[in-house]
PDB file of N, CA and C in Angstrom:
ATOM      1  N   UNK A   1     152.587 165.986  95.626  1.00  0.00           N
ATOM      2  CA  UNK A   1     152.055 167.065  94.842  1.00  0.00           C
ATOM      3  C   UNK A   1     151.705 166.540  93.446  1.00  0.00           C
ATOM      4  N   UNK A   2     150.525 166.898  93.155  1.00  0.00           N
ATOM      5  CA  UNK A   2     150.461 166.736  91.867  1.00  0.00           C
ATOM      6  C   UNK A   2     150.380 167.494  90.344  1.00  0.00           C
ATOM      7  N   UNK A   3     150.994 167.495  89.467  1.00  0.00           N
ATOM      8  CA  UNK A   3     151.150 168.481  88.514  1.00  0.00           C
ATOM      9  C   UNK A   3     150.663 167.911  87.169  1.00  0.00           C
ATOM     10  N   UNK A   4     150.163 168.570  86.361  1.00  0.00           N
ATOM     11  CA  UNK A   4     149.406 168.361  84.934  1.00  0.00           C
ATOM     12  C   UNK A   4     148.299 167.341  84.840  1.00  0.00           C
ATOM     13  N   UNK A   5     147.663 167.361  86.107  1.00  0.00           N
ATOM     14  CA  UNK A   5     146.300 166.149  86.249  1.00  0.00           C
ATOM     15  C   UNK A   5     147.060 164.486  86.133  1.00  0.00           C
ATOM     16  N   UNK A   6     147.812 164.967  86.770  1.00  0.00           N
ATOM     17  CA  UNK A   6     148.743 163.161  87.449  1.00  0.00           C
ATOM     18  C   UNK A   6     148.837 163.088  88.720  1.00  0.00           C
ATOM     19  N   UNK A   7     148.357 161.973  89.241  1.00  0.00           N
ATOM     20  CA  UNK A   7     148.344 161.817  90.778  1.00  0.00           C
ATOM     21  C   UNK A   7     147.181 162.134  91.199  1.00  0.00           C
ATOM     22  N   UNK A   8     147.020 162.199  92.552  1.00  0.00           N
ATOM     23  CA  UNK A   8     145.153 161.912  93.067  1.00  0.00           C
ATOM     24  C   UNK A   8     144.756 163.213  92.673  1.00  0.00           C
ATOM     25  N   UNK A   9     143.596 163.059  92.471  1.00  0.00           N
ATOM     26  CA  UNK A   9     142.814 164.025  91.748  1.00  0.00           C
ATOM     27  C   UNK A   9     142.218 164.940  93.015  1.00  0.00           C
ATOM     28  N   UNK A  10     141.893 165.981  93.033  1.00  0.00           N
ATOM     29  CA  UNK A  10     141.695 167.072  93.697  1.00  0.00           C
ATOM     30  C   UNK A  10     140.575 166.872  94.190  1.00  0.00           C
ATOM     31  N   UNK A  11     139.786 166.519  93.640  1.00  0.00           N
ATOM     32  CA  UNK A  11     138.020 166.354  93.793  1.00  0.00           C
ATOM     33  C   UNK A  11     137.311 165.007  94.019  1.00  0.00           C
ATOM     34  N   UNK A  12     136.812 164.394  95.240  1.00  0.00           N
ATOM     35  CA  UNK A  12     135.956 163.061  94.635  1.00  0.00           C
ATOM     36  C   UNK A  12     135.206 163.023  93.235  1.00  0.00           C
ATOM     37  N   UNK A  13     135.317 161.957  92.844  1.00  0.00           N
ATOM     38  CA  UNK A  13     134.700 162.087  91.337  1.00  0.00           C
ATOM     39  C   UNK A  13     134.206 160.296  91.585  1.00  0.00           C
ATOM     40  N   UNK A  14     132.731 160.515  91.038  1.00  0.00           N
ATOM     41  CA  UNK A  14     131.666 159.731  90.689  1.00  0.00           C
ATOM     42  C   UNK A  14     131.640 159.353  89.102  1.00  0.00           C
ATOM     43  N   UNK A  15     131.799 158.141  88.959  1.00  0.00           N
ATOM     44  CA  UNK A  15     131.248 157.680  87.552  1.00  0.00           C
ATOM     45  C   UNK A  15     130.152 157.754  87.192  1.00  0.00           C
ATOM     46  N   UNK A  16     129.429 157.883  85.598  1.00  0.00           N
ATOM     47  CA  UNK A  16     128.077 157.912  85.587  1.00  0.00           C
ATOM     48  C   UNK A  16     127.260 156.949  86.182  1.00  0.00           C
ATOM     49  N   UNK A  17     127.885 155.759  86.337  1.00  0.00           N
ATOM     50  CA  UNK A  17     127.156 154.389  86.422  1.00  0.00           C
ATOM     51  C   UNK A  17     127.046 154.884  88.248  1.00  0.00           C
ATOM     52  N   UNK A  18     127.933 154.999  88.684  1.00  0.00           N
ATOM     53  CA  UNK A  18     127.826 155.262  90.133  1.00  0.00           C
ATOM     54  C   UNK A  18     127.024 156.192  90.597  1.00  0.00           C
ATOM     55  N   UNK A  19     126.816 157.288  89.801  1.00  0.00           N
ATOM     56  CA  UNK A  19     126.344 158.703  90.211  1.00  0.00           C
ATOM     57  C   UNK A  19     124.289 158.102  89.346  1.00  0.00           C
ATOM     58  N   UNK A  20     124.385 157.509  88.663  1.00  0.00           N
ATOM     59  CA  UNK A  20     123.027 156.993  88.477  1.00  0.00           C
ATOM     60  C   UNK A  20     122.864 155.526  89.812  1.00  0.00           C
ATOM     61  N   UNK A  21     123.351 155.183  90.260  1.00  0.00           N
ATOM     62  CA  UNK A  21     122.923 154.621  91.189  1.00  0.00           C
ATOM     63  C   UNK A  21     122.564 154.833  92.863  1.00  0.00           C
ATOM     64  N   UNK A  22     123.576 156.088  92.682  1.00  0.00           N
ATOM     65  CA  UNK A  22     123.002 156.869  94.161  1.00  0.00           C
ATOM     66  C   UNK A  22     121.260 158.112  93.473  1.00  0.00           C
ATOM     67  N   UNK A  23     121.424 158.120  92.449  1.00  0.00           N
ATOM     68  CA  UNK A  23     120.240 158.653  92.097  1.00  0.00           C
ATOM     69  C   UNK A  23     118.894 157.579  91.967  1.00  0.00           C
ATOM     70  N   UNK A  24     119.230 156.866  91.445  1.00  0.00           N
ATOM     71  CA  UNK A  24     118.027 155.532  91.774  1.00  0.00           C
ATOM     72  C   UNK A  24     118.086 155.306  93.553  1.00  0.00           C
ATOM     73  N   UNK A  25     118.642 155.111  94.191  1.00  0.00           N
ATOM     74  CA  UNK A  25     118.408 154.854  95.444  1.00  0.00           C
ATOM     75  C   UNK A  25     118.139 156.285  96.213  1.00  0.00           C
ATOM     76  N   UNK A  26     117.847 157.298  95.848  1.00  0.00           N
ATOM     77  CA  UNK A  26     117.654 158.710  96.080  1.00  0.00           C
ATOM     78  C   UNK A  26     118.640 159.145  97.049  1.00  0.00           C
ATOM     79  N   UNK A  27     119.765 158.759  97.183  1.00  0.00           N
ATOM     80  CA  UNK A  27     120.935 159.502  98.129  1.00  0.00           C
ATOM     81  C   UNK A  27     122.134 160.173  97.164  1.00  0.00           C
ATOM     82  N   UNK A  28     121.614 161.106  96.257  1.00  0.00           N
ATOM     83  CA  UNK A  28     122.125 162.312  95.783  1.00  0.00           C
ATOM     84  C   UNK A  28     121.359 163.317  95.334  1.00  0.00           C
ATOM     85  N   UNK A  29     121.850 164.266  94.954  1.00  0.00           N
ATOM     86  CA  UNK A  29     121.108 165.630  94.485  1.00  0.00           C
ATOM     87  C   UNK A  29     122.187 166.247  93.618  1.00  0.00           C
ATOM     88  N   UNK A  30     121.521 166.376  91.996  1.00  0.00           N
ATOM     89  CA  UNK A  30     122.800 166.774  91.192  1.00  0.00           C
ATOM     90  C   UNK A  30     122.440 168.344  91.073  1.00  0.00           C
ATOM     91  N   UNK A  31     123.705 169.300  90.976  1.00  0.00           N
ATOM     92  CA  UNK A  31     123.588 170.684  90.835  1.00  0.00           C
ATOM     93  C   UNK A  31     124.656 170.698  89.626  1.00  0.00           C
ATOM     94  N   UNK A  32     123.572 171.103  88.328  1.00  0.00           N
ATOM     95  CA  UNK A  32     124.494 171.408  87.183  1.00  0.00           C
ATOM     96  C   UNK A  32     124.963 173.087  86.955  1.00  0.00           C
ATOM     97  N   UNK A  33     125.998 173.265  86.647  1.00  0.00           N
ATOM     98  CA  UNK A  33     126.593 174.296  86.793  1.00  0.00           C
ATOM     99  C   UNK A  33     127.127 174.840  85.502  1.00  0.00           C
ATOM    100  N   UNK A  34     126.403 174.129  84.557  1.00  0.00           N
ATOM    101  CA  UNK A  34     126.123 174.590  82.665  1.00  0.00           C
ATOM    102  C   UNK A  34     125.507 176.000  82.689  1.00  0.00           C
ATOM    103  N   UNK A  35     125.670 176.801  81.581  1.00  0.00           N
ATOM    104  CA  UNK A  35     124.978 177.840  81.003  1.00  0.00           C
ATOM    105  C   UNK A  35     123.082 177.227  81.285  1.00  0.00           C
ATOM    106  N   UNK A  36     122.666 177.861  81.582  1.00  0.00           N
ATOM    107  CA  UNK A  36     120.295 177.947  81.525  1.00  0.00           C
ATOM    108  C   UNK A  36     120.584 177.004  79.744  1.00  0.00           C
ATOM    109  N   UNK A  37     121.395 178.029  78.752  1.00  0.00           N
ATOM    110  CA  UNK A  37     120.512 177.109  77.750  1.00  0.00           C
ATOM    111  C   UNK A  37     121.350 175.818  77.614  1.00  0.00           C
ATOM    112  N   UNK A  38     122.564 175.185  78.282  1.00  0.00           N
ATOM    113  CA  UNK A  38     122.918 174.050  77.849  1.00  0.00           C
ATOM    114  C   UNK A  38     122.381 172.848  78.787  1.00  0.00           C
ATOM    115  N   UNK A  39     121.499 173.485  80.015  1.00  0.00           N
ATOM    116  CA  UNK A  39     121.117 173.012  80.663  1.00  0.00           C
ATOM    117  C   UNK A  39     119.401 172.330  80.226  1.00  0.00           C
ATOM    118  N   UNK A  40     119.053 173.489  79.714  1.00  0.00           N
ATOM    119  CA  UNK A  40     117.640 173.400  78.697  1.00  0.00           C
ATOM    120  C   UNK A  40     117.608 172.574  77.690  1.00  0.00           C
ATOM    121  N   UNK A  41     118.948 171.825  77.150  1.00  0.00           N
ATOM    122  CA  UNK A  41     118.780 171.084  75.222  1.00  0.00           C
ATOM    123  C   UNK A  41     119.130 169.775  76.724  1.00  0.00           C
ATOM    124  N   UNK A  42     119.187 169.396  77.723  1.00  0.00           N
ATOM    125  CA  UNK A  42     119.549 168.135  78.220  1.00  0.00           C
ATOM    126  C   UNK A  42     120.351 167.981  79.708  1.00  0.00           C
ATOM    127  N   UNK A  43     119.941 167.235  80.125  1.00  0.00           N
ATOM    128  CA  UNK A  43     120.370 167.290  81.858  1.00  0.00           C
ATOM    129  C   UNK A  43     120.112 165.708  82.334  1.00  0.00           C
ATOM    130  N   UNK A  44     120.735 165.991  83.532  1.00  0.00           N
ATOM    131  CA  UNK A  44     120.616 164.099  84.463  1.00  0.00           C
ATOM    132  C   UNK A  44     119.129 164.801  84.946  1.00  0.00           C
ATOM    133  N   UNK A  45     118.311 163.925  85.096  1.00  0.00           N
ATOM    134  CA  UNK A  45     116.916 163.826  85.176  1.00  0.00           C
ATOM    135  C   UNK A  45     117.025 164.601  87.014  1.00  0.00           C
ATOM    136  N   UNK A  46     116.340 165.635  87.382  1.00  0.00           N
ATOM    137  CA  UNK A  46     116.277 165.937  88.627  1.00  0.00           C
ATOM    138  C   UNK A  46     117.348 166.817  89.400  1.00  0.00           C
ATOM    139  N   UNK A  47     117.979 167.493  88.353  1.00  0.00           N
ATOM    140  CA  UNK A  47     119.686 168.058  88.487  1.00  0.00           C
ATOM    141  C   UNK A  47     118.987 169.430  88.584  1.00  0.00           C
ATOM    142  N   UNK A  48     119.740 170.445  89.450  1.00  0.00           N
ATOM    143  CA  UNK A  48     119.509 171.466  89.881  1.00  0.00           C
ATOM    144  C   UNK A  48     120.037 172.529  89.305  1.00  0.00           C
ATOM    145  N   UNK A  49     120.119 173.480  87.694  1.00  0.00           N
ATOM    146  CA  UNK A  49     120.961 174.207  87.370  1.00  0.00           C
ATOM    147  C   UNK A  49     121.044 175.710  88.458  1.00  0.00           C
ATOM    148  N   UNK A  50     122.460 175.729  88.729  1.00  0.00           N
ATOM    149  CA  UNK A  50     123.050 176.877  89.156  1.00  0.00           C
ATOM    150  C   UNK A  50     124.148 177.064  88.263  1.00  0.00           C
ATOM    151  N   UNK A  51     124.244 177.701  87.331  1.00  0.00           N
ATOM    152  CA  UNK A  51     125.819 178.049  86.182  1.00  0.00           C
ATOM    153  C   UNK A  51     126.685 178.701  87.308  1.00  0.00           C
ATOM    154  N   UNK A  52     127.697 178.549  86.566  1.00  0.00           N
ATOM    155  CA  UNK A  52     129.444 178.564  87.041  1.00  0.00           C
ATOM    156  C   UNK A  52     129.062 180.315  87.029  1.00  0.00           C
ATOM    157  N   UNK A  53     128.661 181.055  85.779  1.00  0.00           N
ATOM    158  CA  UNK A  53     128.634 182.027  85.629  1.00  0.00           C
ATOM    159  C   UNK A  53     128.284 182.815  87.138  1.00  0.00           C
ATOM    160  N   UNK A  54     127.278 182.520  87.801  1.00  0.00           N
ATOM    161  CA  UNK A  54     127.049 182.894  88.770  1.00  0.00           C
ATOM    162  C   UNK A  54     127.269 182.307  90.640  1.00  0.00           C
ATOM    163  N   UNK A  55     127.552 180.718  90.079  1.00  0.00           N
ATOM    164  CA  UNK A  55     128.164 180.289  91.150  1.00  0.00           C
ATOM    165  C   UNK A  55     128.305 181.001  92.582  1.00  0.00           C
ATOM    166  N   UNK A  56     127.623 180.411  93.238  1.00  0.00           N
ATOM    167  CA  UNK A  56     128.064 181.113  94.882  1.00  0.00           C
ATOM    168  C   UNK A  56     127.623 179.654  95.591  1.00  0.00           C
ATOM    169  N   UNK A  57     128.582 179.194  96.234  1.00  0.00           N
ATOM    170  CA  UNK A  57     128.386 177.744  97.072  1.00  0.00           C
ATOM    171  C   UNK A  57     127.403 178.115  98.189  1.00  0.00           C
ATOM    172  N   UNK A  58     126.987 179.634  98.898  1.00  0.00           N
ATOM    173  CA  UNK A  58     126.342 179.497  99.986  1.00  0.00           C
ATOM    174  C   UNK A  58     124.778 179.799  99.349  1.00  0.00           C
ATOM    175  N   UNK A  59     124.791 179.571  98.048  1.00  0.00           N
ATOM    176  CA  UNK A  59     123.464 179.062  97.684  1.00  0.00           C
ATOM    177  C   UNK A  59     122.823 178.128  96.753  1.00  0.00           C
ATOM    178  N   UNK A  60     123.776 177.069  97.494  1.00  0.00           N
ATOM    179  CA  UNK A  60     123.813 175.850  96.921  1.00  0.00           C
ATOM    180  C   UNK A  60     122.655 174.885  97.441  1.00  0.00           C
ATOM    181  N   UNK A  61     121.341 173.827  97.413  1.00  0.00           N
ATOM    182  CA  UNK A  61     120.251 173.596  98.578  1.00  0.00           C
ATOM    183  C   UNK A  61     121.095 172.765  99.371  1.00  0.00           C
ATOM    184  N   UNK A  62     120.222 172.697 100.179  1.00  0.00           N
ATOM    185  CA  UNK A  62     120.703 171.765 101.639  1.00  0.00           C
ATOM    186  C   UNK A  62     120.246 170.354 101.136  1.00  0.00           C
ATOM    187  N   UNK A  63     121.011 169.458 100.687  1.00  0.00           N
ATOM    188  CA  UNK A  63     120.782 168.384 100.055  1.00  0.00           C
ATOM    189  C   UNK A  63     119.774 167.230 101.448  1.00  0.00           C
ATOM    190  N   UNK A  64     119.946 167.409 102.578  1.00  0.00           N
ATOM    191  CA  UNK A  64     119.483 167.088 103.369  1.00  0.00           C
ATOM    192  C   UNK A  64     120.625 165.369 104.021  1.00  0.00           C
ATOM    193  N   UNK A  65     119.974 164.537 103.549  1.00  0.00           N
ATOM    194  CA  UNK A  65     121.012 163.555 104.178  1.00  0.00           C
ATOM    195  C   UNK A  65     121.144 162.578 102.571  1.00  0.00           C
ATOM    196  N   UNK A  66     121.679 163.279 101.586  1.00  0.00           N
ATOM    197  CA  UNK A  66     121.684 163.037 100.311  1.00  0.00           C
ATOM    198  C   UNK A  66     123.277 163.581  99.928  1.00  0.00           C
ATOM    199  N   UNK A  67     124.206 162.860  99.233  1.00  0.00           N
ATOM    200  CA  UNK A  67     125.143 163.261  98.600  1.00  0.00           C
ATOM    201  C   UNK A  67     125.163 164.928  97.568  1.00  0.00           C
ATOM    202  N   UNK A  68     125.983 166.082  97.580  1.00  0.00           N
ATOM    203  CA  UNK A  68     125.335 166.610  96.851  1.00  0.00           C
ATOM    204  C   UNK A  68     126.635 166.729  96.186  1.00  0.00           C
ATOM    205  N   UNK A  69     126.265 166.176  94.523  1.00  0.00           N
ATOM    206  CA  UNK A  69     126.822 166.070  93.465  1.00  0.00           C
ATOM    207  C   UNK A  69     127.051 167.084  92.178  1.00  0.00           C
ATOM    208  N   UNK A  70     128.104 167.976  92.106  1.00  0.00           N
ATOM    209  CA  UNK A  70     128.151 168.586  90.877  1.00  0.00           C
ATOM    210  C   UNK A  70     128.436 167.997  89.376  1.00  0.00           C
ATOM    211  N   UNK A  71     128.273 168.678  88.654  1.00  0.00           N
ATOM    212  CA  UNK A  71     128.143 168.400  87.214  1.00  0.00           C
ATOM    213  C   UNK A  71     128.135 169.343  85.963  1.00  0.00           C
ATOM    214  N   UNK A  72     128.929 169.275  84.916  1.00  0.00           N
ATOM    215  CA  UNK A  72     128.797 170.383  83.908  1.00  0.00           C
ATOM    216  C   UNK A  72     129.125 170.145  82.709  1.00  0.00           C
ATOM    217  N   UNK A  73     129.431 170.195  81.242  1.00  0.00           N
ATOM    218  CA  UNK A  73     129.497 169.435  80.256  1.00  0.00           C
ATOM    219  C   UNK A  73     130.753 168.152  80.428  1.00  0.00           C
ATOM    220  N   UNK A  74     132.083 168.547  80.773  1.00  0.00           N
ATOM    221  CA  UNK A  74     133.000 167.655  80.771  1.00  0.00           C
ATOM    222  C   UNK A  74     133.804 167.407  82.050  1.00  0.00           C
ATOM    223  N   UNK A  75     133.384 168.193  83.212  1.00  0.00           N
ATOM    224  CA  UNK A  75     133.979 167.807  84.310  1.00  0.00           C
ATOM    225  C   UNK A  75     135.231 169.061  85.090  1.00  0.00           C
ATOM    226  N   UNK A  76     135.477 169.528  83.891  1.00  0.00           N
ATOM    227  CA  UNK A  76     135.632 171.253  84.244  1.00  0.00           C
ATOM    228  C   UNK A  76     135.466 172.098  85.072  1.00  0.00           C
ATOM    229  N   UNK A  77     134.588 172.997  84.428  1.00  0.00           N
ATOM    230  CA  UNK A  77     133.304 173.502  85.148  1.00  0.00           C
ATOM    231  C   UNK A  77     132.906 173.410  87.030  1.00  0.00           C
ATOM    232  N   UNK A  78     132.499 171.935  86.455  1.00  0.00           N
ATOM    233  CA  UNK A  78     132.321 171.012  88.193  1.00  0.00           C
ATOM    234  C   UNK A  78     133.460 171.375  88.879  1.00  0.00           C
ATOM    235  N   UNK A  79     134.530 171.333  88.237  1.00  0.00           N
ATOM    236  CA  UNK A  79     135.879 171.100  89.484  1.00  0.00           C
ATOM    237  C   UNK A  79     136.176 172.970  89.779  1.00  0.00           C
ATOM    238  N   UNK A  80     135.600 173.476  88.898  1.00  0.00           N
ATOM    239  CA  UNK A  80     136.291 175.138  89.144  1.00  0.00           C
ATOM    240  C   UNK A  80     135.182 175.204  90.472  1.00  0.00           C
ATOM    241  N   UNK A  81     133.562 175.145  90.266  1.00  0.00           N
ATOM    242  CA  UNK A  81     133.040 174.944  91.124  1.00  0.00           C
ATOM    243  C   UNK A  81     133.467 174.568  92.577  1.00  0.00           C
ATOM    244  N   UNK A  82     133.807 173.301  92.467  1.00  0.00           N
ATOM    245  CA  UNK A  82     134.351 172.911  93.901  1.00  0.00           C
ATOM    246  C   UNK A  82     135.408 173.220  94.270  1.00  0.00           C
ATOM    247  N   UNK A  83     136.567 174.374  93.632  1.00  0.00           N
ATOM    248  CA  UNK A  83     137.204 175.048  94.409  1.00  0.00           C
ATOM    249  C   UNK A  83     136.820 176.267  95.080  1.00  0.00           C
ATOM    250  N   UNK A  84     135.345 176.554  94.303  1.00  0.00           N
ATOM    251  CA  UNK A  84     134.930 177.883  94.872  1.00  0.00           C
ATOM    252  C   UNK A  84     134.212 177.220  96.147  1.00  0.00           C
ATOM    253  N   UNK A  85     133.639 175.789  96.464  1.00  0.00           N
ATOM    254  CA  UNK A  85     133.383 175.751  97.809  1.00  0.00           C
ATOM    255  C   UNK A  85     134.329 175.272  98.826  1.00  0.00           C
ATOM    256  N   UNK A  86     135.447 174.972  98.289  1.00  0.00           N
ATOM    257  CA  UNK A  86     136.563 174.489  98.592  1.00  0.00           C
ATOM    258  C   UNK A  86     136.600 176.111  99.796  1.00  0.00           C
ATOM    259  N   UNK A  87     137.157 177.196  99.092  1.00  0.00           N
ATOM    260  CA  UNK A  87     137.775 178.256  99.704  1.00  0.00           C
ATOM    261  C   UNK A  87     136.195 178.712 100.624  1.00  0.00           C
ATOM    262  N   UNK A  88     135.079 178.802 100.124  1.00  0.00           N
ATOM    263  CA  UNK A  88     133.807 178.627 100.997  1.00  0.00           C
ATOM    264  C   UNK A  88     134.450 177.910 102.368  1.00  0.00           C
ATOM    265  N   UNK A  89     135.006 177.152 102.653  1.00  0.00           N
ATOM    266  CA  UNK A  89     134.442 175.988 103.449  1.00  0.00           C
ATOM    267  C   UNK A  89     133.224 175.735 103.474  1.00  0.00           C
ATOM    268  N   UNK A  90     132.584 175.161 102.062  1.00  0.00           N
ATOM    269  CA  UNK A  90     131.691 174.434 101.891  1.00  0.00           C
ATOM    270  C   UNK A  90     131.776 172.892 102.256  1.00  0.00           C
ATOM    271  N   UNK A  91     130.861 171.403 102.149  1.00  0.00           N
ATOM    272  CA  UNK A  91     131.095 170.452 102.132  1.00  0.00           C
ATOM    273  C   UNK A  91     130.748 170.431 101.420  1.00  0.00           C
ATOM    274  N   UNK A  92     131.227 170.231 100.371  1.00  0.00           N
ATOM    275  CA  UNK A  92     130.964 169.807  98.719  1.00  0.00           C
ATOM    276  C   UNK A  92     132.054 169.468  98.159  1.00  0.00           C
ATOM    277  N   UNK A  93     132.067 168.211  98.246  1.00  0.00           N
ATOM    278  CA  UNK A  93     133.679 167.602  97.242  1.00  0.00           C
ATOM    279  C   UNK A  93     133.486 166.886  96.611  1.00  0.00           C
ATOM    280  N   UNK A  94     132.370 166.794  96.216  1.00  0.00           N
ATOM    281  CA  UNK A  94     132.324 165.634  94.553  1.00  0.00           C
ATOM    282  C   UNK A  94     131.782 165.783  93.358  1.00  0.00           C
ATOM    283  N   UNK A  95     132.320 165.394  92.221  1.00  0.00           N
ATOM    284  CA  UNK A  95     131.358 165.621  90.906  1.00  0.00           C
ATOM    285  C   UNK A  95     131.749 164.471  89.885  1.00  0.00           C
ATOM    286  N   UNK A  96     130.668 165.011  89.211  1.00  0.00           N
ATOM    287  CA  UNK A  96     130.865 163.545  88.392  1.00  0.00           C
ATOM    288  C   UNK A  96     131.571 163.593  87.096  1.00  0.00           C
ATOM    289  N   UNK A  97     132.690 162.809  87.005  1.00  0.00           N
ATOM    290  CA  UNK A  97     133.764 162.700  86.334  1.00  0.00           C
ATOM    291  C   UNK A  97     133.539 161.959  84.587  1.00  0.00           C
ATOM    292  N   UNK A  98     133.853 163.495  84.091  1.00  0.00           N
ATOM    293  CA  UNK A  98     133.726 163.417  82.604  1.00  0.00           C
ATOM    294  C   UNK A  98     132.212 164.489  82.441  1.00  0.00           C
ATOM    295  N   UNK A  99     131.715 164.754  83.539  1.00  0.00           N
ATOM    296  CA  UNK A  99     130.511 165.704  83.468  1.00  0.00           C
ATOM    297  C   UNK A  99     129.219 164.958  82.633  1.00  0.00           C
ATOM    298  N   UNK A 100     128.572 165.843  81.814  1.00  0.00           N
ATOM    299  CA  UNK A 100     127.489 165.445  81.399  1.00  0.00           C
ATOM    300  C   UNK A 100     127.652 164.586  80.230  1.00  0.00           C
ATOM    301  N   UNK A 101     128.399 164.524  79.624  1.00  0.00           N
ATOM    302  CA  UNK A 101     129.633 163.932  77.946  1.00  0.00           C
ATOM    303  C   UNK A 101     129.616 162.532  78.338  1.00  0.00           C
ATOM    304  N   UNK A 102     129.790 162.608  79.774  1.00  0.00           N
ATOM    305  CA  UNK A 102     130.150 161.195  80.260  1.00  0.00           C
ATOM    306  C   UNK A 102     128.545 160.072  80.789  1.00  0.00           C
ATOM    307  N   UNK A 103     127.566 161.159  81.330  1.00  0.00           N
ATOM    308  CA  UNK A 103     126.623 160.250  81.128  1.00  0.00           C
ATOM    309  C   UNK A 103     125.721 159.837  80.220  1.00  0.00           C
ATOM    310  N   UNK A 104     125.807 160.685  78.844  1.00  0.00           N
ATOM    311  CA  UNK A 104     124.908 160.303  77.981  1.00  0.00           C
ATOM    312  C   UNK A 104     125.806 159.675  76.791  1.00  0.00           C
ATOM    313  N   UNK A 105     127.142 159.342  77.410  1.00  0.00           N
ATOM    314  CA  UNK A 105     128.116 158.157  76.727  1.00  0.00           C
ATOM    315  C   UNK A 105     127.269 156.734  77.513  1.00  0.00           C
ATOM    316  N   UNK A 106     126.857 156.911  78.648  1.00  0.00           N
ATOM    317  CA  UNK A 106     127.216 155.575  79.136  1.00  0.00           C
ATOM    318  C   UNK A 106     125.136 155.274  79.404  1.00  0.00           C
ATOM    319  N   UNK A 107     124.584 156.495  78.016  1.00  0.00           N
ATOM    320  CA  UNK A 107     123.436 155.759  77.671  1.00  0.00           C
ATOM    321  C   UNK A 107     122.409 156.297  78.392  1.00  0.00           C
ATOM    322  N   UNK A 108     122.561 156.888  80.020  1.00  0.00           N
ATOM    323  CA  UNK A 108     121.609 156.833  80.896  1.00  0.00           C
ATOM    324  C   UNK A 108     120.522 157.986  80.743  1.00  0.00           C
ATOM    325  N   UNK A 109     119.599 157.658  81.130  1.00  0.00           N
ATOM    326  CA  UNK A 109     118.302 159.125  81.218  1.00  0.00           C
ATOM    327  C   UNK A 109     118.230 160.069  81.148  1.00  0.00           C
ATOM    328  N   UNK A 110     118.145 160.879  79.985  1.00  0.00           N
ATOM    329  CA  UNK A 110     118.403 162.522  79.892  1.00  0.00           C
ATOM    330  C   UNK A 110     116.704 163.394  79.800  1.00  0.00           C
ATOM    331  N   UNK A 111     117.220 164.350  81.004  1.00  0.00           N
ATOM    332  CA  UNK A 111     116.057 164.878  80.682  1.00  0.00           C
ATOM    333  C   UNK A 111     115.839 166.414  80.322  1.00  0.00           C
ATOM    334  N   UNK A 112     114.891 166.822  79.058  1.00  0.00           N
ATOM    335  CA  UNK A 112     114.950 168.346  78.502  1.00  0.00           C
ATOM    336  C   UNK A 112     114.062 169.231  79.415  1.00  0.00           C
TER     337      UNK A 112
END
């Protein structure tokens, strides 16, 4: 069991460097789950906003034979998300760890 975010983490989680490399090789699809306007000042280039606010996993796209990757300012967000597809029985168990904070730390392509 794990208690106070010690021990395996609940969620697959993607690094930016990782989560930009399944995006260069086109086997992901990011769904950001930010507020419309925090999604509007900056985003991973090709990211799909659906906000938390409204969140519903059974209208999430059919990523097709593509990883489908959540995302939201710090990694939060993403994980409340994937408990809501969690109890869905959705397949959706990954996001990218540290959220959006974390890829435009590590430099990569932002797009408005």
């Amino acid at each position: 069991m794990s208690f106070f975010g010690f021990g395996k983490p609940r969620h697959r989680e993607l690094t930016a460097r990782q989560l930009d490399g399944l995006l260069q090789q086109g086997r992901a699809l990011v769904v950001d789950v930010r507020e419309p306007d925090e999604f509007a000042a900056g985003h991973i280039p090709g990211a799909i906003n659906m906000p938390l606010s409204g969140f519903r996993p059974s209208q999430l796209p059919d990523p097709g034979d593509k990883m489908l990757v959540l995302n939201c300012a710090a990694g939060r967000r993403s994980a409340m998300a994937l408990d809501k597809c969690g109890v869905a029985q959705a397949a959706v168990d990954t996001h990218l760890a540290g959220g959006f904070g974390a890829w435009r730390a590590a430099g990569l392509a932002v797009e408005n």
